[in-house]
C-alpha atoms as a PDB file:
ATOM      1  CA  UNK A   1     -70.664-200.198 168.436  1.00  0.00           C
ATOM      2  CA  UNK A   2     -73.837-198.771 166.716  1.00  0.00           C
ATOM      3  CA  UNK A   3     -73.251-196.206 164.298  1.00  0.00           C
ATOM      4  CA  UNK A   4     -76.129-194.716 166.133  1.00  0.00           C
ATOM      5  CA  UNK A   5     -74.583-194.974 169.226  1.00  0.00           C
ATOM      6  CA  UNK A   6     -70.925-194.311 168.194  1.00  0.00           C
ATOM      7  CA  UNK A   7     -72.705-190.966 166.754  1.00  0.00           C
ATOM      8  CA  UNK A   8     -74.186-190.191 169.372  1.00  0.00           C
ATOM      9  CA  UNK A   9     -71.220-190.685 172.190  1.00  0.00           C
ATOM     10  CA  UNK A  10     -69.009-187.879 169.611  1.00  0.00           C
ATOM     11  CA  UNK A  11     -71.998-185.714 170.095  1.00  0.00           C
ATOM     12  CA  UNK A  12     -71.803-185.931 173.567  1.00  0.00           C
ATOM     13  CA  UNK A  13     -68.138-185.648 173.873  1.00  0.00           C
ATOM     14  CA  UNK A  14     -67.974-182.642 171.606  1.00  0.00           C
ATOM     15  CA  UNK A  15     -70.432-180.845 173.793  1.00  0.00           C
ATOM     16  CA  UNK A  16     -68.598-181.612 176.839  1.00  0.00           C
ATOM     17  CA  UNK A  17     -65.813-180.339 175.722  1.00  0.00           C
ATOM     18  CA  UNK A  18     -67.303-177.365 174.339  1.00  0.00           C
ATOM     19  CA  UNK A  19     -68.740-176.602 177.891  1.00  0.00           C
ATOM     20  CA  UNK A  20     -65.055-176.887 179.157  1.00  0.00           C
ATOM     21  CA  UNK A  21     -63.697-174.422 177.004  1.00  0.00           C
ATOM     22  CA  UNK A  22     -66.925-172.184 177.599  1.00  0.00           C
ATOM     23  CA  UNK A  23     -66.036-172.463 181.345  1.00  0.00           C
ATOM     24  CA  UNK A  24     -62.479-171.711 180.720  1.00  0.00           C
ATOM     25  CA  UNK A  25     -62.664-168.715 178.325  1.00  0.00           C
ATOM     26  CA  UNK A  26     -61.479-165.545 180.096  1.00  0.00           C
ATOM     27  CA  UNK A  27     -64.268-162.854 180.855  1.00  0.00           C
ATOM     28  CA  UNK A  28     -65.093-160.952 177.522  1.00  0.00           C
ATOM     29  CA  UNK A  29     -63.272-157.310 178.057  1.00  0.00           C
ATOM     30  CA  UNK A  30     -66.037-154.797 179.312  1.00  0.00           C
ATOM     31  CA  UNK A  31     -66.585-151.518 177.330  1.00  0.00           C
ATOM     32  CA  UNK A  32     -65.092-148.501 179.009  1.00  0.00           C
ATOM     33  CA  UNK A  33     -67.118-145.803 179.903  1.00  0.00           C
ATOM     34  CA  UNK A  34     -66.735-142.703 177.277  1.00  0.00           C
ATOM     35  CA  UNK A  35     -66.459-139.308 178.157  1.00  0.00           C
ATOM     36  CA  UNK A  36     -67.660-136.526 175.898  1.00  0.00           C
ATOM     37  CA  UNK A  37     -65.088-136.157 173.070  1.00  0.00           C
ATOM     38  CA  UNK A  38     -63.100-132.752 172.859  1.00  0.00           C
ATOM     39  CA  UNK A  39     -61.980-131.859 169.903  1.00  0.00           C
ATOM     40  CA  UNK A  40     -57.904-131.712 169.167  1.00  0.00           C
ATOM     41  CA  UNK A  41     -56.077-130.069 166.401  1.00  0.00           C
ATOM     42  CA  UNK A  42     -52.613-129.826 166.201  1.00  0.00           C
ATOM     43  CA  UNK A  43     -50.370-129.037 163.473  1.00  0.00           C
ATOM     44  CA  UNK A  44     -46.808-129.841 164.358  1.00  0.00           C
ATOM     45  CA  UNK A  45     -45.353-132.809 166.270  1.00  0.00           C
ATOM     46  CA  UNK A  46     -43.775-132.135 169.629  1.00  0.00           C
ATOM     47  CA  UNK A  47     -40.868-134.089 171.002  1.00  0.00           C
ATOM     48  CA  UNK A  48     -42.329-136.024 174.240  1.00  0.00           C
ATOM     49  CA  UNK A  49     -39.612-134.278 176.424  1.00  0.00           C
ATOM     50  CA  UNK A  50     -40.194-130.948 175.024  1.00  0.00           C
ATOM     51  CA  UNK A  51     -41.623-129.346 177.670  1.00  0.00           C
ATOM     52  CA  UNK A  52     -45.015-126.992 176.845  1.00  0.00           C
ATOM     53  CA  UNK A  53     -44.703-123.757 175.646  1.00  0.00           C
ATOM     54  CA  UNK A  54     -44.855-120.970 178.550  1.00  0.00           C
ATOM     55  CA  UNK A  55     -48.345-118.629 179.321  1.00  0.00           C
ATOM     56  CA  UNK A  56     -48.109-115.232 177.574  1.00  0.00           C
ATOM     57  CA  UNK A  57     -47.215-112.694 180.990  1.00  0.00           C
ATOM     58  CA  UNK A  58     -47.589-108.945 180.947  1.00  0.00           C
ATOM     59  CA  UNK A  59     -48.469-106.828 178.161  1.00  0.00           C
ATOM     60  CA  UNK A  60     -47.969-109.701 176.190  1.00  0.00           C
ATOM     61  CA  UNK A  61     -50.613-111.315 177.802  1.00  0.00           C
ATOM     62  CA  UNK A  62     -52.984-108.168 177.894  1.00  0.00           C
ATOM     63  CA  UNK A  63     -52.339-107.888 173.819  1.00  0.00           C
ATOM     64  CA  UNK A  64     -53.463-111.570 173.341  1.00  0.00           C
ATOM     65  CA  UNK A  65     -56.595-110.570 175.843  1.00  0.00           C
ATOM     66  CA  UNK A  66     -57.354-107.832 174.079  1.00  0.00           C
ATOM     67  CA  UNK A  67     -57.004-109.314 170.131  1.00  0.00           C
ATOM     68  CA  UNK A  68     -59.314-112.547 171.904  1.00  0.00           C
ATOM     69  CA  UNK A  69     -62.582-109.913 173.183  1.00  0.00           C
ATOM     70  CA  UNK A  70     -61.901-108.317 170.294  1.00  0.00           C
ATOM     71  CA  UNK A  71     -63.114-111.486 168.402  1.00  0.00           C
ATOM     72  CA  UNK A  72     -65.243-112.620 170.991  1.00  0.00           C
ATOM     73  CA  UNK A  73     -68.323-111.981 168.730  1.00  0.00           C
ATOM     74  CA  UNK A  74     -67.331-114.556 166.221  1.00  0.00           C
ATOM     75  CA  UNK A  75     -66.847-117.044 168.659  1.00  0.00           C
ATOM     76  CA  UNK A  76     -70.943-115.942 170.440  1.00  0.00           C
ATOM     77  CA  UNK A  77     -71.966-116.371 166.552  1.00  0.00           C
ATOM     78  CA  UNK A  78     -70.716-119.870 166.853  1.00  0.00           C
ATOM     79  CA  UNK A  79     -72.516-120.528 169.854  1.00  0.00           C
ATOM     80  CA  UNK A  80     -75.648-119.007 168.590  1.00  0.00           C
ATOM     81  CA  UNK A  81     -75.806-121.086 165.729  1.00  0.00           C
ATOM     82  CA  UNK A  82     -75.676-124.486 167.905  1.00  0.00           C
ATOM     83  CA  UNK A  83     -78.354-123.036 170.110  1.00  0.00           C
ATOM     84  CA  UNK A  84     -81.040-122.863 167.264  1.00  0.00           C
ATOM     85  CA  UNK A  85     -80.589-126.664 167.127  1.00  0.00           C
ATOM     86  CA  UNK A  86     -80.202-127.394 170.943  1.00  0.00           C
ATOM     87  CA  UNK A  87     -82.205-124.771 172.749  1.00  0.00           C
ATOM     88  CA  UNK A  88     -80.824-125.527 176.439  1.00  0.00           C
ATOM     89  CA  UNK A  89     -77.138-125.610 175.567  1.00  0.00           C
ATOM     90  CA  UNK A  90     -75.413-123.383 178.075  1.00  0.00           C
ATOM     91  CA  UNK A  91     -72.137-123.932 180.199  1.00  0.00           C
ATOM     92  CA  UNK A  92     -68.087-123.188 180.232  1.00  0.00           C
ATOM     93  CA  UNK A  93     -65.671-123.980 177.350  1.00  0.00           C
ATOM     94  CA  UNK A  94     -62.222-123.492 177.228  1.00  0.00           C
ATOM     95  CA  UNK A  95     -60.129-123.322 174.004  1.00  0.00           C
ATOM     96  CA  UNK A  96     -56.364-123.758 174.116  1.00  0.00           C
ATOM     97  CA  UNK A  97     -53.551-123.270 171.657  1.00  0.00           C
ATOM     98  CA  UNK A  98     -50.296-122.808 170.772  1.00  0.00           C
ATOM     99  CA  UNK A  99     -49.130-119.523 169.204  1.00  0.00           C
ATOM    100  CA  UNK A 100     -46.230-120.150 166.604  1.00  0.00           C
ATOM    101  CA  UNK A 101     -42.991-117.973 167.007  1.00  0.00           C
ATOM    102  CA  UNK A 102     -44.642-116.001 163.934  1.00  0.00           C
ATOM    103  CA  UNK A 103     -47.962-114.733 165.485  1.00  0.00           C
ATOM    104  CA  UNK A 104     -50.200-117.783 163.487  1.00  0.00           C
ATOM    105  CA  UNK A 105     -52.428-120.512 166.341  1.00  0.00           C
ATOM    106  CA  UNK A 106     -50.491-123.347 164.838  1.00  0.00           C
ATOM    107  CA  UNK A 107     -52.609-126.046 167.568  1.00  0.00           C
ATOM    108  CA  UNK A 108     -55.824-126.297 168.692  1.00  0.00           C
ATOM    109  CA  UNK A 109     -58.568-127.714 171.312  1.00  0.00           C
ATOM    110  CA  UNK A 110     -61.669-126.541 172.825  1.00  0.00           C
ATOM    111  CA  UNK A 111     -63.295-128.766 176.101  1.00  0.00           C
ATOM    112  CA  UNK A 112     -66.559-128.718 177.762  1.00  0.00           C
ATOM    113  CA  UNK A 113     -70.208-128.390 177.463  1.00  0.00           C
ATOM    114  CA  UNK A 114     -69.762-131.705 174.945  1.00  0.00           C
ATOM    115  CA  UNK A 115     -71.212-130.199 171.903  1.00  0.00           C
ATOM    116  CA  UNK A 116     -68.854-131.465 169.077  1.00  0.00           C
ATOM    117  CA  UNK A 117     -70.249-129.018 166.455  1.00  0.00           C
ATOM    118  CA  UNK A 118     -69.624-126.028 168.854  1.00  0.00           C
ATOM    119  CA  UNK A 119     -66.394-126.903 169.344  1.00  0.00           C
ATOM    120  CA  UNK A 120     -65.585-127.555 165.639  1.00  0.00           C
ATOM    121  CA  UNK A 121     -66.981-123.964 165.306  1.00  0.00           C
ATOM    122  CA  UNK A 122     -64.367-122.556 167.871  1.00  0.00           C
ATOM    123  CA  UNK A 123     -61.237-124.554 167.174  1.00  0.00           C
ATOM    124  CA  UNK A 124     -61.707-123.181 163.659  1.00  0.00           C
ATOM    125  CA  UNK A 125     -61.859-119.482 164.187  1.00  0.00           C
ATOM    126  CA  UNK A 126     -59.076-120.038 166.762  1.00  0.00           C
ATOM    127  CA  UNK A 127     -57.141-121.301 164.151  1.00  0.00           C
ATOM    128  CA  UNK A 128     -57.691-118.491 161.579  1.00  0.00           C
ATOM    129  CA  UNK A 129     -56.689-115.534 164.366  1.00  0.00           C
ATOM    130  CA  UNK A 130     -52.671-114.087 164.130  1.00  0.00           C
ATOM    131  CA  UNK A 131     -51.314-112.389 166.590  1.00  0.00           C
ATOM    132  CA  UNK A 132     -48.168-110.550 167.150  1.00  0.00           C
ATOM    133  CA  UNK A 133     -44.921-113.022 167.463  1.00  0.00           C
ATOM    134  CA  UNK A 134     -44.078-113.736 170.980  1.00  0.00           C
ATOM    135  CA  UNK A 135     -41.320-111.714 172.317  1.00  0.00           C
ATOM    136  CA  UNK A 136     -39.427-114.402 173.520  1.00  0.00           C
ATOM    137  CA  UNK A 137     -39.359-115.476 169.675  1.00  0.00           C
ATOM    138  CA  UNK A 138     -40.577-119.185 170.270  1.00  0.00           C
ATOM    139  CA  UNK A 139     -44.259-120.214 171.080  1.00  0.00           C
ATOM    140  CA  UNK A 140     -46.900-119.196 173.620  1.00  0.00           C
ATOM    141  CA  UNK A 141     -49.664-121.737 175.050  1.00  0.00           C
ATOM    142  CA  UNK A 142     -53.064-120.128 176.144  1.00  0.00           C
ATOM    143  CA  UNK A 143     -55.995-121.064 177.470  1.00  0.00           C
ATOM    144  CA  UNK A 144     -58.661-118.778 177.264  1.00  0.00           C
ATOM    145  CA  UNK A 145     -62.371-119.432 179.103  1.00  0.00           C
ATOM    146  CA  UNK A 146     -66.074-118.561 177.642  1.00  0.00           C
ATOM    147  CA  UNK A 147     -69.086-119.329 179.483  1.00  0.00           C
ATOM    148  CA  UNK A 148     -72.273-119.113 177.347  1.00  0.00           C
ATOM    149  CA  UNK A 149     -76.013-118.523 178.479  1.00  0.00           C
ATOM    150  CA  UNK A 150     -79.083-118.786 176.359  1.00  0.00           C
ATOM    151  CA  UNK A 151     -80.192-114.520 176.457  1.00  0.00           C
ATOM    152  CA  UNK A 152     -83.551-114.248 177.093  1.00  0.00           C
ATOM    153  CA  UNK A 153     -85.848-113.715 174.580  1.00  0.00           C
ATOM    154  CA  UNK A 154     -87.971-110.780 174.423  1.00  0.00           C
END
């Protein structure tokens, strides 16, 4: 054989085979679709069968209301802020956390309208706020709504 030739028939063999293996190679993995990020903080590791701390009830829960309008202003502030930089940002956000059997927001999250800077914002006041210890003397879980609106300017 011609070292030409001999050359020649690898080169074709080595692309066949290539094509095989091309033909053969399972499907690359498609991306998944992302959903806006929320943000999470969270202090303490919970035992996967613990089950979630209970909703504050009664006065309890009116005292937790109350303390939450109360610093409702902070939390607008935040908002304000992120609407100098993105003018049409409006919509519902929720914050959650856990209240420690001492009074202190020892976890954190804050979901919706998908601005990560907003949420930031939130999840950080919420974590500064103390309240008075639960009267069951372990933790509380709340979840506490805000819907914001541009106000109108004048």
């Amino acid at each position: 054989m011609k070292p030409r030739f001999a050359f020649a028939a690898a080169l074709l063999l080595l692309c066949a085979a290539a094509a095989r293996a091309e033909e053969t190679a399972p499907p690359a993995p498609e991306k998944a679709a992302t959903s806006a990020p929320s943000l999470v903080v969270e202090e303490e590791e919970s035992a996967a069968e613990e089950a979630p701390p209970p909703a504050p009830v009664g006065e309890e829960r009116r005292s937790i209301g109350d303390y939450i309008r109360n610093h409702t202003r902070d939390i607008r502030n935040c908002y304000e802020t992120r609407l100098l930089e993105r003018k049409t940002l409006q919509g519902k956000l929720v914050a959650r956390f856990d209240i420690g059997p001492d009074g202190r927001v020892i976890g954190a999250s804050a979901e919706g309208m998908g601005d990560r800077e907003l949420s930031l914002c939130i999840v950080k006041l919420v974590r500064s706020w103390e309240f008075e210890p639960p009267q069951s003397g372990g933790k509380l879980r709340v979840g506490y709504p805000w819907v914001f609106t541009p106000t109108p300017q004048q």
